[in-house]
Structure formats: C-alpha cells, structure tokens
Protein backbone atom coordinates (compact mmCIF):
# COMPACT_ATOMS: atom_id res chain seq x y z
CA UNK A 1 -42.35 71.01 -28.23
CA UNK A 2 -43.33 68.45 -30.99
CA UNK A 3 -39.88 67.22 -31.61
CA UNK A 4 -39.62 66.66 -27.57
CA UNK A 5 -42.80 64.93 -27.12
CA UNK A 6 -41.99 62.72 -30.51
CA UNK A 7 -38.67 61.82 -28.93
CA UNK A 8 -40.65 60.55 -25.35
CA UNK A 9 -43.17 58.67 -27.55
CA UNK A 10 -40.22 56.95 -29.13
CA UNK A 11 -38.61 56.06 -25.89
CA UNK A 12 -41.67 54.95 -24.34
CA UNK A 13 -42.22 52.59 -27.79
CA UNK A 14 -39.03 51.05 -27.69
CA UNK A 15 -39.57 50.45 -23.53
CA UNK A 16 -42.58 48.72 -24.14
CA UNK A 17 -41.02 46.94 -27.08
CA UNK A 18 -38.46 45.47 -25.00
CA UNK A 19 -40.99 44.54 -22.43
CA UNK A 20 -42.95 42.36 -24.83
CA UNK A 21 -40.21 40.88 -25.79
CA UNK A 22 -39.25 38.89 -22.54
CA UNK A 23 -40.32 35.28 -21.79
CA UNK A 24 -41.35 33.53 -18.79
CA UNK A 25 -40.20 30.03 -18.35
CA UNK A 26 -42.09 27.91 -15.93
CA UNK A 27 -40.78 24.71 -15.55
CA UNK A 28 -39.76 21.64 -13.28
CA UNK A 29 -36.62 19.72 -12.43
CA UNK A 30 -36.64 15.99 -12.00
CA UNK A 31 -34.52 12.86 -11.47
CA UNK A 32 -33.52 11.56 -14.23
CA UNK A 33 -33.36 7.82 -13.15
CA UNK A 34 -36.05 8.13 -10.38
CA UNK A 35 -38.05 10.97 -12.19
CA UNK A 36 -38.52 12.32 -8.46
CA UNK A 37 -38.65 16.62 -7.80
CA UNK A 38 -35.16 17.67 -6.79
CA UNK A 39 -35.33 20.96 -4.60
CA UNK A 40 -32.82 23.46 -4.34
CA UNK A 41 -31.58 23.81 -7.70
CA UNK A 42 -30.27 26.97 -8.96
CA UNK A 43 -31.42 28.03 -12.42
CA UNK A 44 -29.36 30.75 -14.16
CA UNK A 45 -29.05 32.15 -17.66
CA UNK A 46 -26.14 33.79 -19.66
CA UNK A 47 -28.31 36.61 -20.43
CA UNK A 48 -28.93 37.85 -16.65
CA UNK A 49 -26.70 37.93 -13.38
CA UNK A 50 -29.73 36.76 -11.67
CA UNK A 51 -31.95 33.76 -11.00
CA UNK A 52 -34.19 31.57 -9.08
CA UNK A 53 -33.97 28.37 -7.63
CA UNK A 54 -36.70 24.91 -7.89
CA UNK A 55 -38.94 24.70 -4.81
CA UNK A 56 -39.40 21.39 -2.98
CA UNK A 57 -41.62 19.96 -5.34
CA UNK A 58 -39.03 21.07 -8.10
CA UNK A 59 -40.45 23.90 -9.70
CA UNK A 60 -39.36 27.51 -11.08
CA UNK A 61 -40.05 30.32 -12.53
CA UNK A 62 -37.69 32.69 -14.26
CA UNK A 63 -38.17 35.65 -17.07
CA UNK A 64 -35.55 36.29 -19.48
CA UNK A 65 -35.23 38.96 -22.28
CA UNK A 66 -35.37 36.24 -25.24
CA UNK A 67 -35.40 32.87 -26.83
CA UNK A 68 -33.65 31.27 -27.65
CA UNK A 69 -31.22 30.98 -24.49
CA UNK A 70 -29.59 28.05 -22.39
CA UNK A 71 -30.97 27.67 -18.98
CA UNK A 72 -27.59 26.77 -16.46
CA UNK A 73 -29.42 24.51 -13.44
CA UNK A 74 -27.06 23.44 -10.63
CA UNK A 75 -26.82 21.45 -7.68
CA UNK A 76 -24.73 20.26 -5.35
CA UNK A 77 -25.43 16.50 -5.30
CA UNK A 78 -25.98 16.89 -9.62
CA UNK A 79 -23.66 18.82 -10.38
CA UNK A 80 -24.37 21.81 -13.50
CA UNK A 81 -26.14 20.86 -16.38
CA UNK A 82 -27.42 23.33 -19.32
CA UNK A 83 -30.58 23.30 -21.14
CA UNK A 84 -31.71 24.95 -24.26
CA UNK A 85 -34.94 26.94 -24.82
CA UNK A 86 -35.16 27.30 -28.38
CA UNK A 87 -38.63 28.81 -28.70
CA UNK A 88 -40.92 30.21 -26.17
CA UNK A 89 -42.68 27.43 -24.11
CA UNK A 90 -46.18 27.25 -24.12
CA UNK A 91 -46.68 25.23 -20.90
CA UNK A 92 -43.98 23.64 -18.39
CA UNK A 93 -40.91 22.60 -19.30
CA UNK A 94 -39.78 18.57 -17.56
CA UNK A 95 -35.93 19.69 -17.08
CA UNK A 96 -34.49 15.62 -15.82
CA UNK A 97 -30.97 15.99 -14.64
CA UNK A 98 -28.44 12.53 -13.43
CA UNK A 99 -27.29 12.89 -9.79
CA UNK A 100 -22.87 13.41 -10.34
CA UNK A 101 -20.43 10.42 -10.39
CA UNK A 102 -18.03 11.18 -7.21
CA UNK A 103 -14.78 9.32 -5.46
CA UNK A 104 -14.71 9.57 -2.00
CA UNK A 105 -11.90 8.81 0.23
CA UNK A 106 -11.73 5.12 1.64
CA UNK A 107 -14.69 3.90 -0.27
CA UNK A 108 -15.32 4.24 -4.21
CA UNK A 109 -18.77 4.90 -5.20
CA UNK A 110 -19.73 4.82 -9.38
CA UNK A 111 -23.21 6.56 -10.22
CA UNK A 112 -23.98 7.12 -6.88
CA UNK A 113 -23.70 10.11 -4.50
CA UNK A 114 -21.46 9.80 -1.09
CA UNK A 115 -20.61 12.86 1.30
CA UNK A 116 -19.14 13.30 4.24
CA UNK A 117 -21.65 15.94 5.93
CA UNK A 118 -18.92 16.87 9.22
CA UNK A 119 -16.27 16.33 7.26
CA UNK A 120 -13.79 19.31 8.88
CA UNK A 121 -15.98 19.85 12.13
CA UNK A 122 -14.09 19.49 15.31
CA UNK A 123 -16.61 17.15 17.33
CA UNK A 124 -17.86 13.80 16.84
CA UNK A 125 -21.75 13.02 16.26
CA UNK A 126 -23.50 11.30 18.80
CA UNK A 127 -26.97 10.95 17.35
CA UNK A 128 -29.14 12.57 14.59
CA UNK A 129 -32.74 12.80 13.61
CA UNK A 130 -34.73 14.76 10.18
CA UNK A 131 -37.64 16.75 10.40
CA UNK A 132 -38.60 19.29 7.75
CA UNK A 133 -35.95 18.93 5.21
CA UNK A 134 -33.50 19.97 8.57
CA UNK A 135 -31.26 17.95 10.46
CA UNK A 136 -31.07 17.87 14.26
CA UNK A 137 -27.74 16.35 15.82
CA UNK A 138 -26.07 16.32 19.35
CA UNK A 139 -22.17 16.67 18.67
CA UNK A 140 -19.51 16.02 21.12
CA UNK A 141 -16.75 18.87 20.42
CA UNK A 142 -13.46 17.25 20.55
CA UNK A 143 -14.75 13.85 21.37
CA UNK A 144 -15.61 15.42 24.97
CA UNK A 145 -19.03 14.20 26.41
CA UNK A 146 -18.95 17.62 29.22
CA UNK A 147 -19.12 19.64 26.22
CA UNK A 148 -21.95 18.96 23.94
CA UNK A 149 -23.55 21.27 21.23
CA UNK A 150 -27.29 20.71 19.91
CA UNK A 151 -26.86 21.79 16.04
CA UNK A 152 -29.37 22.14 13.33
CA UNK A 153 -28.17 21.84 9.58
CA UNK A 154 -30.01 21.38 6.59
CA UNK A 155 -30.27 18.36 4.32
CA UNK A 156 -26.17 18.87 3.01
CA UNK A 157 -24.42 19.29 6.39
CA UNK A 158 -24.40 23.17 6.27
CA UNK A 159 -24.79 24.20 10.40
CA UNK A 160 -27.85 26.75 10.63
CA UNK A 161 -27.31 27.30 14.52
CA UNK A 162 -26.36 25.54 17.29
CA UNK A 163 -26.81 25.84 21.52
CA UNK A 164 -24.42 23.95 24.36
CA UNK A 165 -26.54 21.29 25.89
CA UNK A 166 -24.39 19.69 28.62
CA UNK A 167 -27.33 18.11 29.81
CA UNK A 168 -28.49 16.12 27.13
CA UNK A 169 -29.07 12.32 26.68
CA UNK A 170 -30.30 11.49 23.07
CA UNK A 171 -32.48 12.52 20.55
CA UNK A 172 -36.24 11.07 20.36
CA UNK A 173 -38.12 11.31 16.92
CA UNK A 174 -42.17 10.50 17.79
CA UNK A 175 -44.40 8.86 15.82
CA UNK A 176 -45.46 12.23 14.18
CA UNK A 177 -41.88 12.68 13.18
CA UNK A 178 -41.33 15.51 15.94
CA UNK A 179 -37.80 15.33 17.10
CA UNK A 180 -37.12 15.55 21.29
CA UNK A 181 -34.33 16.66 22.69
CA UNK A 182 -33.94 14.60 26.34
CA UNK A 183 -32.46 15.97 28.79
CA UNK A 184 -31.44 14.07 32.29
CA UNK A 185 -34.49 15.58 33.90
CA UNK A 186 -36.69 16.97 30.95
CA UNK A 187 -37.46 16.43 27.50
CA UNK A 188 -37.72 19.64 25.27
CA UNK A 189 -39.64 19.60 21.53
CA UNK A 190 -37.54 21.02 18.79
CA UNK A 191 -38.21 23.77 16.02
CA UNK A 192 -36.64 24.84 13.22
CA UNK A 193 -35.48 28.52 13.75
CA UNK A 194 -36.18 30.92 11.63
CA UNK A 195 -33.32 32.80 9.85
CA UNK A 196 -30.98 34.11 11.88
CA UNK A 197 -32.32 33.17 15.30
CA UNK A 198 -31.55 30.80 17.75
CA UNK A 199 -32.12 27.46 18.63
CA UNK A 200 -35.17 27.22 21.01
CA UNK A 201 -36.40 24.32 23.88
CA UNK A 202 -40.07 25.11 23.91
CA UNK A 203 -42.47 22.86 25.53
CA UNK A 204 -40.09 21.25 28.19
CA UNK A 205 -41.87 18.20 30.42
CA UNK A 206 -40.76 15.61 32.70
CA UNK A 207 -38.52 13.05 31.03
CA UNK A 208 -40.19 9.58 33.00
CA UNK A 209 -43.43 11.83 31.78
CA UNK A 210 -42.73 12.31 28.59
CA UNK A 211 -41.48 8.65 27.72
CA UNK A 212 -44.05 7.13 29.89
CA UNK A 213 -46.80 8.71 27.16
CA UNK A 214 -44.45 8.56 24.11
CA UNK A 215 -42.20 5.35 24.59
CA UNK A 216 -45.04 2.82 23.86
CA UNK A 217 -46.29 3.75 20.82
CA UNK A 218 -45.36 1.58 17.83
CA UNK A 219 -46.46 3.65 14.88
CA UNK A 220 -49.26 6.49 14.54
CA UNK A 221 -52.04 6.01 11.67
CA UNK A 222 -53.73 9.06 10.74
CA UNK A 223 -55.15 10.39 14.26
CA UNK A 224 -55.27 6.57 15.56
CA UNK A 225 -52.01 5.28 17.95
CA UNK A 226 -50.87 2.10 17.14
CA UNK A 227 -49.69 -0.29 20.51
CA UNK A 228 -48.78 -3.67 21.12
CA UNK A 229 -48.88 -5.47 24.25
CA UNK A 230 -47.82 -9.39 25.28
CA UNK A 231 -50.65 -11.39 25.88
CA UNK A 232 -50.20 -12.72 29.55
CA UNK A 233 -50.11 -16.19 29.77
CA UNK A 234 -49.42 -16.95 25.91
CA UNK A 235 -46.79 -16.70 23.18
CA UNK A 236 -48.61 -13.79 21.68
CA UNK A 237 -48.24 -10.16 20.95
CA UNK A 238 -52.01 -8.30 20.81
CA UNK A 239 -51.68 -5.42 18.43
CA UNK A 240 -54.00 -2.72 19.19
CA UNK A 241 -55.09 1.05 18.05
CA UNK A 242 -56.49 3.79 20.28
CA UNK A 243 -57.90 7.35 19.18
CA UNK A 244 -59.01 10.58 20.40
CA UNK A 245 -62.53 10.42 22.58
CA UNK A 246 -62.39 6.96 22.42
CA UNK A 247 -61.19 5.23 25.37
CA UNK A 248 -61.81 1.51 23.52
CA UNK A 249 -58.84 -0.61 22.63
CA UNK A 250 -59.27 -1.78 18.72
CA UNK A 251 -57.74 -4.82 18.01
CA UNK A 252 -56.11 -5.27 14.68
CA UNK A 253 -54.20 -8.57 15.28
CA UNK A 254 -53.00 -10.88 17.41
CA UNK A 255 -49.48 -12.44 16.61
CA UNK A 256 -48.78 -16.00 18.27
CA UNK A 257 -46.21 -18.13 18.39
CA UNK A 258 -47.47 -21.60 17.97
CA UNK A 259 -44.60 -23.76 18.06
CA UNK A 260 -43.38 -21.83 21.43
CA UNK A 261 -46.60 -22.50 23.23
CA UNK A 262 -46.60 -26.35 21.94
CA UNK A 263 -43.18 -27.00 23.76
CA UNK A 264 -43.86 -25.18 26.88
CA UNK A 265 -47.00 -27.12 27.16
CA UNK A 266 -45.09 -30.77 26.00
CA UNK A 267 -42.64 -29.69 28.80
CA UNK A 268 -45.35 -29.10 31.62
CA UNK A 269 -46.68 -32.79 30.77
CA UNK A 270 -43.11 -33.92 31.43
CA UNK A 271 -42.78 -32.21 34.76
CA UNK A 272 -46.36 -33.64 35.84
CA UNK A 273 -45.57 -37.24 34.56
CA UNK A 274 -42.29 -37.10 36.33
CA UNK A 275 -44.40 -35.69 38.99
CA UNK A 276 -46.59 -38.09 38.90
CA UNK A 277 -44.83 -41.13 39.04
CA UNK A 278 -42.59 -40.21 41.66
CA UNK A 279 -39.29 -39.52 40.01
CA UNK A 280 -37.05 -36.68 41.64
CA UNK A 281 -34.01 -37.37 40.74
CA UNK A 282 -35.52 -37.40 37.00
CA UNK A 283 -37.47 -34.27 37.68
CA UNK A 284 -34.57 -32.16 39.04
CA UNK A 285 -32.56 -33.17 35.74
CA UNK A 286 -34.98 -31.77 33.86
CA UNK A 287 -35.44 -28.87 35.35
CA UNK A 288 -31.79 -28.00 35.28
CA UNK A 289 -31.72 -28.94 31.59
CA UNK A 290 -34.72 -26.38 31.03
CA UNK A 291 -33.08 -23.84 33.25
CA UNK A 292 -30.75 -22.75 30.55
CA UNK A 293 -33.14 -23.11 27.41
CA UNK A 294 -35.28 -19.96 26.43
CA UNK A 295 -38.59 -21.19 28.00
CA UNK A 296 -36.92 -22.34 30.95
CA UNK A 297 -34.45 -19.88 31.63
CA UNK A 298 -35.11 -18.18 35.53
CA UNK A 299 -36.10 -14.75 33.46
CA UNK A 300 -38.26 -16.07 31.65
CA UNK A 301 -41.56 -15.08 34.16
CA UNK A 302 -39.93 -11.34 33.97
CA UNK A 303 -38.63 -10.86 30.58
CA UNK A 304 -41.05 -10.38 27.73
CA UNK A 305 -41.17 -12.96 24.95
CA UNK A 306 -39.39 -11.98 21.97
CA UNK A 307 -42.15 -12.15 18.98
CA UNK A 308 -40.66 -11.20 15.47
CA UNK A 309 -42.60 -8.76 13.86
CA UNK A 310 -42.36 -5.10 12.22
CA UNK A 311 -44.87 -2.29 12.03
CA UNK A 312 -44.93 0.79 9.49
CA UNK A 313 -46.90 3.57 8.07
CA UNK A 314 -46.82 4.09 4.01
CA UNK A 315 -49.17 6.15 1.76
CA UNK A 316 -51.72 6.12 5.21
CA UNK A 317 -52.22 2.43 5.10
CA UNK A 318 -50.69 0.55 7.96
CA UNK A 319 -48.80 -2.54 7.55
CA UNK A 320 -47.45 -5.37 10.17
CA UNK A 321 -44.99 -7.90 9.16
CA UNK A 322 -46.42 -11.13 10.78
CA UNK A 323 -42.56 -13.39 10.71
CA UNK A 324 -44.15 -16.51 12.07
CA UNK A 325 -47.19 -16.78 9.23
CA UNK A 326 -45.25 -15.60 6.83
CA UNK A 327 -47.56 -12.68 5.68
CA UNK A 328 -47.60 -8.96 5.56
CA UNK A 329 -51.26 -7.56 6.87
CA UNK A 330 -52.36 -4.11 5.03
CA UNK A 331 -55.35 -1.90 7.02
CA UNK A 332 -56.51 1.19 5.41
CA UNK A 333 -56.33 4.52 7.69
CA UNK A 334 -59.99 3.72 8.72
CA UNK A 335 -57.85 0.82 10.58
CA UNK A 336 -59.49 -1.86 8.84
CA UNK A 337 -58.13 -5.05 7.41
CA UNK A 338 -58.07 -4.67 3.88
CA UNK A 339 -55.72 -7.96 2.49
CA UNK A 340 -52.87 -10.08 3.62
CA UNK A 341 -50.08 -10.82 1.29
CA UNK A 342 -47.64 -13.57 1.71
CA UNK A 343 -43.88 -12.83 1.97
CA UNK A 344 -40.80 -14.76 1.54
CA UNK A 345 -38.08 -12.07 1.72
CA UNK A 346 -38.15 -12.36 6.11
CA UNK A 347 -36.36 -16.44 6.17
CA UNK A 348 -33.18 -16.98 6.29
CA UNK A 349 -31.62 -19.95 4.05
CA UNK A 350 -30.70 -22.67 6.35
CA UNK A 351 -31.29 -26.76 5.92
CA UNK A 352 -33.57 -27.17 9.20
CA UNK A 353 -35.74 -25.42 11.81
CA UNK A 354 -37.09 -21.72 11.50
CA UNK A 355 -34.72 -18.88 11.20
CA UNK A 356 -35.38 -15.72 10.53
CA UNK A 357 -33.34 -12.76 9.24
CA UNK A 358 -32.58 -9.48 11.23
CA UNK A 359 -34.55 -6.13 9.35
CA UNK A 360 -35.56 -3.46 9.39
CA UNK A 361 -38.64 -1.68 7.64
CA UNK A 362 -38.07 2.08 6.82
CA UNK A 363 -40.61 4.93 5.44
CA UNK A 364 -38.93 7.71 3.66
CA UNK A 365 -41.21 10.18 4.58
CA UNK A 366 -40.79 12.33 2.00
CA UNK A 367 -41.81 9.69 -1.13
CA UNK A 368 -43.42 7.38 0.98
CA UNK A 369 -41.26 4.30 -0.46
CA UNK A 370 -40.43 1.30 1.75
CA UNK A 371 -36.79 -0.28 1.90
CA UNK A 372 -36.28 -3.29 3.89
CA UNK A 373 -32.83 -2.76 5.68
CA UNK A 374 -30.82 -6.11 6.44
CA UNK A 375 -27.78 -6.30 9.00
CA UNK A 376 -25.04 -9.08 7.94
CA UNK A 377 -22.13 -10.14 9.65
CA UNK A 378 -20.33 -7.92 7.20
CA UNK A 379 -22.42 -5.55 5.41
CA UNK A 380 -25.54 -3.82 5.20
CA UNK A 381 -28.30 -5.09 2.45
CA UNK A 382 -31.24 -2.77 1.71
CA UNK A 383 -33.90 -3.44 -0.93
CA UNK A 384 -37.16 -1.58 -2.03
CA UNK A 385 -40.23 -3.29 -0.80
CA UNK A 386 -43.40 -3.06 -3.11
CA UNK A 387 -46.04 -3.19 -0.36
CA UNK A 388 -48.63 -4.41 -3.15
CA UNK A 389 -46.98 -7.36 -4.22
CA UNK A 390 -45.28 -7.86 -0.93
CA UNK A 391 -41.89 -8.73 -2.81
CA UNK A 392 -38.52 -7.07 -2.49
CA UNK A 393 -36.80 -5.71 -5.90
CA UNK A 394 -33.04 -5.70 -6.42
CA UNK A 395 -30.29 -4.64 -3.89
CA UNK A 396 -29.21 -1.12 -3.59
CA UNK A 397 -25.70 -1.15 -3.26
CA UNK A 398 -24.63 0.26 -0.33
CA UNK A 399 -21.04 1.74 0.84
CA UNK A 400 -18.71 -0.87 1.94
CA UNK A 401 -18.64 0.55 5.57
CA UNK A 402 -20.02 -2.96 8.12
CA UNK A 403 -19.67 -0.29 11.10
CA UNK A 404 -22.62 2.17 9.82
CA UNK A 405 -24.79 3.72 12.56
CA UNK A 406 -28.35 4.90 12.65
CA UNK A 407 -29.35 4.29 9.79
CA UNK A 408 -32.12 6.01 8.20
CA UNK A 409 -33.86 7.18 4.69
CA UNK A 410 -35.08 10.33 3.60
CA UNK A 411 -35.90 12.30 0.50
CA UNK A 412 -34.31 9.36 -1.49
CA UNK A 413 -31.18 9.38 0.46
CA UNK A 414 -29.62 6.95 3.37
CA UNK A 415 -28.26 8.89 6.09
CA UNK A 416 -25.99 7.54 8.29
CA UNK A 417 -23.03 7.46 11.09
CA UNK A 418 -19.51 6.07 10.54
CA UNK A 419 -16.25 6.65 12.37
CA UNK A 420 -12.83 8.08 11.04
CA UNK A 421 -10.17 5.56 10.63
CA UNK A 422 -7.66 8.35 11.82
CA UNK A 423 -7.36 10.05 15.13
CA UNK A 424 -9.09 11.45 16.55
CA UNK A 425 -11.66 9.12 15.54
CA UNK A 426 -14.72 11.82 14.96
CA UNK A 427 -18.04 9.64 14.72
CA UNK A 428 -18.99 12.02 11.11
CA UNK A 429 -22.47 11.97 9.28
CA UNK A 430 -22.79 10.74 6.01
CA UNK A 431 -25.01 11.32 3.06
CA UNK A 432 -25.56 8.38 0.57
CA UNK A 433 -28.15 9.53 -2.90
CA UNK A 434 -30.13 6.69 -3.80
C-alpha cells in the first residue's frame, strides 16, 4: 500500500510539474510599414499541432509547453513568417510582419498585394458592397443577366453562401454602411448569416419607398442626417442637417457660385437693353447664342445646377469640400463649425479660367483614413488626405488597369472591378493591399 500510494504521489508531482512548466504568450500582430492590426492570422508552434489565430484588432493568445520556441504566424496576404520567444514574456509581445511581394498576371505589382478575388468563378460581377469585414456581390453566372446569384464572401473572395435573385437591380450601401439589396419592386436589408445558414431578405419595403427616404441623404453624422438642397433662384447649394425629434432644418453652409450668378445677371441686362432699345433682330441673336451655353441652354429651368463639392464622415467630424472657395470646412459631431482649412489639391493646372479636377473623397471605415481618388484620361491617382492640414501626401501607386470599376477602400485595401481580357470577358473582383 505505501509503495502504491508513493508511486501516485510521484505521478501526480511530475503532472503538476509539467503543468507549471507551460507558458502563455499574449501578444499582437501588426503591419510592419503601416503598424495597423492584421486579423486572421494563424499562429502555430513546432511544439503543438494546434493553435489560434489574431482577432480583428490583431491579438492572440496561445500556451505552449516551453521557452524558448518559434512562434510560425501566417497569412494569406503576408505570407509565413517565424518569431522567436526566447524567454517567457512578461507582458505582450508587438509581432510586425511585411505584407508578401506577388506577380500577377497582366499587371506586375513590387511590395504590394494584388488578387484576383473570382478568379475561377463562372459568372461575372455586377456590383459589390462591404459591411462587417463581409462582402456582398450580385454575380451574373455565365455572363447571363436571367440568372443572377446574390453571394456573400468574406474579405479574400472565399463564397460563404449565396441565393438566385432574378429580380434584382443593384446593390445600395446607406449612410450607416447597411448594404440593400433592390429589387424591381422592393428593396430587402442584408445580414450576414451565421455559419452554415442561408442568405436571408429581412425587412423588405417598397423600392420608390425606400429610395424616396434613403436616396437624399449625403452623409450621416453621429445620429444627425446630412442633406443638401439647390437654392431656388441662385447658384447655390444649402447644406443642411436634420435629427431625431427635431423637425428644424440646421444649416451648416451654403455653397455659391459667384461667378455663375454674375454672368446670368450681365446677360439679363443684355436682354433688357436690347429690349429696351428696340432691337429684335439683335435680341433673337442673342438668345440663340445663349441657347447652347450652360446658363442658357432650354434645360437649364429643369436641370439642377451642377455645384462642385464633396461631403464625408472621418473620426465623427464632418467635412465638406467647398471647390469654388477653395477650402475644406471641419464641424465636430455636435454639427458645429469648428475651422476651415484652405486646399489646393482640387485645381487642375491649366493657363486660364477655373478648372477643376474630377475626385473622389473615400472613408475607409475601418481606420478612418481619407484618400482622395482622382480619375485621368488614363489612370487612376489616389493620395492620402490629412484632414488637419488639409494637404494630400504622396501617390499610392495603383495597378495599371484605366478600366477599374467601383472603386472603394476598406481595412487598408482598394477593392475594385476589372474585366478579363479573354473570353468570356467575366467582370472579376479585385483586391489591391495598401
């Protein structure tokens, strides 16, 4: 009986040993150039057939028997790197790994990160929105508009489910970043299923219903909806809030066009001298000169005045882009004014009048950075814009592709539609690291 109970305590010892011997690791994996979380990222050791994986703001936890050992991370857009642990870490461990170096087909990329998301899927894309690290996307199998799929994939292309929609129209992201699926008579809000379930429409309303609320709004700060509305009468553009039990319109600016509204009034003096004086034949001239100009055109009473201008949402501060006084107005989420910076990057180089280029101001949602997105006859130029300086910094090269579609930025990566060179010419989904 004493031998057998000496030979349990020894067991027991040398359990408990062992268990005091392992070591947890907590750490975090970063960018290396950005020094941003990257999510997703398998951590593995030698030691164990298990592991864990970095949660979407890049952190882990894994136990292993003993230091020191070499931590494998991997990832599909960085590739595997190894780290050593040499002793046991007494608080978290800053793991920075570089995004790969990869050669794609018809373009080259160096340091960057290009992939083709649909690369062997049999249907072309025909628009795609993000929403909780998912991707929604209508898709066109075998370039057939009757037979149309709604998919749902996550950030690296990989389908999660997917319905036949024969119905639908287009995709509509709100101001909340909800994404809509329209359909010819409805509009349906989309969710991202749970693990093996499928794809659900819930809350279906009238399409004229549902755009008739939704269409107008410009950008949403906080609880407040931002509008903007053309000033009857004037070469302006009012831009207005409106909030919940408050049926008052706040004005936060009014945008006018002062050199407009100087030569339509110069040209209603002509008319009334001509008028006047009793000239007709002079008169008629002129207004068949005027028909074809902007001001004069016969639309022009119908139309709405063009008015540059661009409104976004960053780190809850709202900012407008005011083209025509060269300035860039901040309001805090309160929607006050709070400072107006002045901008060059909006004007085009050209040796006389005003001329202004054609952006675009996009949010990554997920980091909250602002890129100002150019088109060019021949390429696409985006830059990061500080919005406390109001200056752009240098030019993010971009894939050599002038026919990209839909454009847009999130979790430090431009996503974005081009079409196969090849039959049968699938419209694919790209994925571009910044």
């Amino acid at each position: 009986m004493l031998r057998q109970f000496c030979l349990v305590a020894f067991v027991i010892a040398l359990a408990t040993g062992a268990t005091a011997q392992t070591v947890e690791i907590r750490g975090r994996i970063v960018d290396k150039q950005t020094n941003q979380p990257v999510s997703e990222a398998n951590i593995t050791t030698d030691a164990q057939g298990t592991g864990t994986a970095s949660d979407a703001a890049g952190y882990f936890r894994i136990t292993v028997p003993s230091v020191p050992v070499v931590l494998r991370i991997s990832h599909i857009s960085y590739g595997t790197t190894e780290f050593e642990v040499k002793t046991a870490p007494r608080g978290l461990l800053i793991i920075s790994i570089r995004a790969a170096v990869v050669d794609v087909e018809e373009v080259q990329v160096t340091g960057e990160r290009l992939r083709i998301l649909t690369k062997q899927d049999p249907f072309s894309i025909q628009e795609f929105a993000i929403d909780q690290q998912v991707i929604w996307f209508i898709g066109c199998i075998n370039n057939q508009a009757t037979q149309k799929r709604l998919f749902v994939a996550n950030l690296y292309g990989d389908t999660l489910a997917s319905i036949p929609v024969r119905d639908a129209e287009n995709l509509f992201q709100d101001v909340f970043n909800n994404v809509h699926l329209i359909c010819r008579d409805s509009a349906h809000q989309l969710f991202h299923p749970k693990e093996g379930n499928p794809i659900e429409l819930l809350y279906p309303s009238g399409k004229n219903y549902f755009l008739n609320i939704m269409g107008d709004i410009e950008v949403a700060l906080g609880e407040k909806l931002v509008y903007t509305r053309e000033d009857q009468g004037s070469y302006s553009r009012i831009v207005y809030y409106i909030q919940e039990h408050d049926s008052l319109f706040h004005k936060l600016a009014v945008i006018t066009d002062t050199a407009e509204a100087g030569r339509r009034i110069a040209g209603e003096k002509i008319d009334y001298l001509m008028l006047k004086y009793g000239i007709p034949e002079l008169l008629d001239m002129w207004k068949t000169i005027s028909r074809y100009t902007k001001q004069g055109s016969s639309s022009d009473p119908v139309a709405r005045y063009h008015i540059p201008y661009e409104l976004f949402v960053a780190n809850k501060h709202l900012y407008l882009l005011n083209y025509l006084k060269d300035s860039l107005l901040e309001y805090n989420s309160n929607g006050t004014f709070t400072r107006a910076l002045s901008v060059k990057f909006h004007e085009e180089d050209i040796l006389w009048g005003d001329k202004y280029k054609n952006l675009t101001c996009l949010t990554d949602p997920v980091t909250q950075k602002v890129y100002v997105l150019e088109q060019k006859m021949t390429k696409w130029v985006l830059n990061p814009l500080n919005t406390s300086s109001g200056k752009t910094g240098a030019e993010i090269p971009l894939p050599d592709l002038p026919a990209m579609q839909g454009i847009d930025v999130y979790d430090n990566a431009v996503y974005f539609l081009y079409q196969e060179k090849l039959y049968p010419y699938y419209t694919r989904l790209y994925r571009y690291q910044l």
